[in-house]
Protein backbone atom coordinates (compact mmCIF):
# COMPACT_ATOMS: atom_id res chain seq x y z
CA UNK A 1 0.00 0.00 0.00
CA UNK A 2 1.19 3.50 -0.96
CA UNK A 3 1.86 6.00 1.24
CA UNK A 4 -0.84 8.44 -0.23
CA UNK A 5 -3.34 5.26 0.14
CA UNK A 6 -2.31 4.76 3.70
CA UNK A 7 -2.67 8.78 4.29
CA UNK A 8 -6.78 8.56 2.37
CA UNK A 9 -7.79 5.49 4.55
CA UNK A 10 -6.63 7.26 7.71
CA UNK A 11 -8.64 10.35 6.95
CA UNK A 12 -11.41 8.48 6.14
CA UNK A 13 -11.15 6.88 9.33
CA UNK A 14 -11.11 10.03 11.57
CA UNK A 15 -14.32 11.28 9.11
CA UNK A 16 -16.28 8.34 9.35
CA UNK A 17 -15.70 8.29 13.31
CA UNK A 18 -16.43 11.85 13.36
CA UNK A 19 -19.63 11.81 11.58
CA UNK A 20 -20.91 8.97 13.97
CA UNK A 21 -20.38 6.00 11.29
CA UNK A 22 -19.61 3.23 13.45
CA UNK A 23 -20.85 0.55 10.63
CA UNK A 24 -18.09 2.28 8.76
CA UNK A 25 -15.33 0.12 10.83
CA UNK A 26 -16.14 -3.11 8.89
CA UNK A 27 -14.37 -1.66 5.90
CA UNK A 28 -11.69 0.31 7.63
CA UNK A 29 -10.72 -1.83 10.23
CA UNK A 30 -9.08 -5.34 9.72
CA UNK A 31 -11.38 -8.33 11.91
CA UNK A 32 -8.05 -9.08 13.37
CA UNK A 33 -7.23 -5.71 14.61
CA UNK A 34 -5.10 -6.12 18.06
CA UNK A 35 -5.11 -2.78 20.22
CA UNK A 36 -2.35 -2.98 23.25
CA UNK A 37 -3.85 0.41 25.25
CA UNK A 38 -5.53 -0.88 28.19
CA UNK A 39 -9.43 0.19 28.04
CA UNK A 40 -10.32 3.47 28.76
CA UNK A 41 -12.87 2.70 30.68
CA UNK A 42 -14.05 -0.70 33.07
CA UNK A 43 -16.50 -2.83 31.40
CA UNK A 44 -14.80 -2.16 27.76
CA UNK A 45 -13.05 -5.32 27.50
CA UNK A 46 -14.26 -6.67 23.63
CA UNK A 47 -11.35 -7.23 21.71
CA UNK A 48 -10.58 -7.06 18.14
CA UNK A 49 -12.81 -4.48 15.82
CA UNK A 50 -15.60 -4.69 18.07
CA UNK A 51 -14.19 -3.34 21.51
CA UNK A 52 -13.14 -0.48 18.93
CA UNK A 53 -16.85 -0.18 17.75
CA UNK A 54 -17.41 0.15 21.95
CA UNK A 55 -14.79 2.74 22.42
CA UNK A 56 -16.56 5.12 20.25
């Protein structure tokens, strides 16, 4: 993947998030995506594309 490519899917990203399009993870987000922060909140403890779905 190109830079410039990488760059577009990342702003897409922060647009989709920011206009409340949570469906719009599916797409963007790999079903294998691993996030090492520690939840920011207790009771968020999904893993993968759907705890990130929960964060937002």
């Amino acid at each position: 993947m190109s830079l410039e490519t990488n760059k577009e899917l990342i702003r897409r990203f922060y647009t989709e998030i920011d206009a409340g399009n949570i469906d719009a993870l599916d797409e963007l987000v790999d079903e294998n995506y691993l996030d090492h922060s520690p939840a920011p909140f207790p009771g968020l403890d999904a893993a993968g594309r759907e705890g990130l779905k929960q964060e937002r």
